[in-house]
N, C-alpha and C. Protein backbone atom coordinates (compact mmCIF):
# COMPACT_ATOMS: atom_id res chain seq x y z
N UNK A 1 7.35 23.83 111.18
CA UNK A 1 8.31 24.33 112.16
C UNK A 1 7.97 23.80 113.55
N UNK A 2 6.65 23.25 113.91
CA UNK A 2 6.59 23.09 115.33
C UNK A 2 6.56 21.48 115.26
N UNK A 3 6.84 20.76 114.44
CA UNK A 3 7.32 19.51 114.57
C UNK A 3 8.46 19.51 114.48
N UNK A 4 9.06 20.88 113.66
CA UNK A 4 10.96 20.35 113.88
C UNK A 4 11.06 20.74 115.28
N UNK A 5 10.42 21.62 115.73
CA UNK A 5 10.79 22.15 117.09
C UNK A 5 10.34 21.50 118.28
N UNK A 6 9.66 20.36 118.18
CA UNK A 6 9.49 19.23 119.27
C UNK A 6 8.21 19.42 119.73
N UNK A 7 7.15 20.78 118.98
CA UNK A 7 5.73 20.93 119.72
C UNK A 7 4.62 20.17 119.09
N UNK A 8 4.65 19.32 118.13
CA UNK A 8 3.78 18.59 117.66
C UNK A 8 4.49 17.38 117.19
N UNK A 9 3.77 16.40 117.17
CA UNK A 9 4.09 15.15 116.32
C UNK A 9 3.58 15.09 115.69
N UNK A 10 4.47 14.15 114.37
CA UNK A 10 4.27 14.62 113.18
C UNK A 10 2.95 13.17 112.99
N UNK A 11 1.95 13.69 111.67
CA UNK A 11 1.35 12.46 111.38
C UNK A 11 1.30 11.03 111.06
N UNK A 12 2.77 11.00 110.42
CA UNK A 12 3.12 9.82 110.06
C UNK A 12 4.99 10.07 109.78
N UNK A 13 5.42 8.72 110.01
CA UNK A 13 7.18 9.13 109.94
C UNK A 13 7.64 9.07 110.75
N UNK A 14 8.57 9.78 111.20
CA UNK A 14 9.87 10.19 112.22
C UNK A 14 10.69 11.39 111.78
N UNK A 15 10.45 12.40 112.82
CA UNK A 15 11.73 13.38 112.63
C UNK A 15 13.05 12.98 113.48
N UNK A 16 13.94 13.21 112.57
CA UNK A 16 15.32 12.72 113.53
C UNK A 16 15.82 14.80 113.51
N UNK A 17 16.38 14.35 114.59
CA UNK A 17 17.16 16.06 114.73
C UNK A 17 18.23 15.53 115.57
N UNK A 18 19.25 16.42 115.56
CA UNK A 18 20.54 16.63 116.45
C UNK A 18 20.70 16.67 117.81
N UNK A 19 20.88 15.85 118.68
CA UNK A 19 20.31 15.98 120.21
C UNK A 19 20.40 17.44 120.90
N UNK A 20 21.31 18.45 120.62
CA UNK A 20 21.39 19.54 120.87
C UNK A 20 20.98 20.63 119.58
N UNK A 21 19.77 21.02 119.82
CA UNK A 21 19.15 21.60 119.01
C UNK A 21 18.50 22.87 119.43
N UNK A 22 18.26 24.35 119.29
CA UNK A 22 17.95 25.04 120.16
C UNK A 22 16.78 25.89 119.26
N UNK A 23 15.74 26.24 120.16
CA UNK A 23 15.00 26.78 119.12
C UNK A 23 14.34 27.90 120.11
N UNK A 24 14.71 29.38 118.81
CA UNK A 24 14.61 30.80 119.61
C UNK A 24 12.74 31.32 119.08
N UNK A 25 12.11 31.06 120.52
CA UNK A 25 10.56 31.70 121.16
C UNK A 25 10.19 32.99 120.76
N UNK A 26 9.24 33.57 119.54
CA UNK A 26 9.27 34.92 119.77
C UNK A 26 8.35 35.22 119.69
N UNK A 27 7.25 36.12 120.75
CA UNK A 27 6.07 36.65 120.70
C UNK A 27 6.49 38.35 120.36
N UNK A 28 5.71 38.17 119.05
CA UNK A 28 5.88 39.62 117.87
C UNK A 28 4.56 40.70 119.44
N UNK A 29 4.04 40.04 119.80
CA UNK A 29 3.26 40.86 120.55
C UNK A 29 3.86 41.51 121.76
N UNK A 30 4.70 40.77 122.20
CA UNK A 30 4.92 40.92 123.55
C UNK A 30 5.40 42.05 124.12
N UNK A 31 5.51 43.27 122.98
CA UNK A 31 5.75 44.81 123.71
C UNK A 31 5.29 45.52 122.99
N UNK A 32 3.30 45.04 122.54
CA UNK A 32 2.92 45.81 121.39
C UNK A 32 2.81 47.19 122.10
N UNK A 33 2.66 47.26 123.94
CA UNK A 33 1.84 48.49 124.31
C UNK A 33 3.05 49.47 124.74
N UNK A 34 4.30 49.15 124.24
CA UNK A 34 5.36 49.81 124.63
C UNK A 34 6.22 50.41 122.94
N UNK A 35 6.78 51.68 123.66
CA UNK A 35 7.39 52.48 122.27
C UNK A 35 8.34 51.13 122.18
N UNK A 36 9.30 51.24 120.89
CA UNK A 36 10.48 50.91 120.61
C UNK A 36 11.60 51.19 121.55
N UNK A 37 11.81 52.45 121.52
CA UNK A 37 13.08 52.83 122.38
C UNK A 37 13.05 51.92 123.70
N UNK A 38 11.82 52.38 124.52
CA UNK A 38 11.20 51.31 125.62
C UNK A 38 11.68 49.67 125.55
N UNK A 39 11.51 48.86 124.55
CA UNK A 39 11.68 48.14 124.96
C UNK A 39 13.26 47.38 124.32
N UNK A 40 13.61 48.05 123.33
CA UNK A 40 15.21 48.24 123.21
C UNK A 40 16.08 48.09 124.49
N UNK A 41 15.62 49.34 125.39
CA UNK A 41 16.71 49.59 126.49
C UNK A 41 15.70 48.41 127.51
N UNK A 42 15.46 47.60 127.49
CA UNK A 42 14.51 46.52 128.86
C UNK A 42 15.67 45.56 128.14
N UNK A 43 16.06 45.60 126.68
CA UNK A 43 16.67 44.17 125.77
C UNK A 43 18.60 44.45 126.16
N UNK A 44 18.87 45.76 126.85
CA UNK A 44 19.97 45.88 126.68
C UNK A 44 20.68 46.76 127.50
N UNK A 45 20.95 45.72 129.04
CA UNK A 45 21.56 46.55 130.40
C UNK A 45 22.21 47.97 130.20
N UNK A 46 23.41 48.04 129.38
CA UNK A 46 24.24 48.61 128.86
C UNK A 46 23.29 50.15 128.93
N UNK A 47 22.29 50.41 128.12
CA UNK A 47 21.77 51.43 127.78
C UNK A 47 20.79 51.61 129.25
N UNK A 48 20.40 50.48 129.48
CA UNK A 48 19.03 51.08 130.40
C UNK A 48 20.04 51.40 132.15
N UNK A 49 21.53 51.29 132.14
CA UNK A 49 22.14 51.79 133.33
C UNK A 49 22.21 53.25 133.63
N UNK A 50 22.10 53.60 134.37
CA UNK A 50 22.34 55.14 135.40
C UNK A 50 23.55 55.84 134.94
């Protein structure tokens, strides 16, 4: 996955990909120190408004 995604080159070959190609970043950590609900409403204006 991180040679289709442009972060490594590969050992031998060529990857060809689609010039517009988008690839979605996700750190599973990144709101270990926060509840759920918490970081739900940070993901979604709608709820976290007044």
């Amino acid at each position: 996955m991180k040679v289709l995604a442009g972060d490594l080159e590969p050992d031998s070959g060529a990857v060809v990909r689609p010039e517009k190609t988008s690839v979605l970043r996700q750190d599973q950590y990144a709101f270990e120190e926060h509840r759920v609900l918490d970081a739900v409403v940070v993901g979604n204006h709608k709820l976290g408004a007044p």
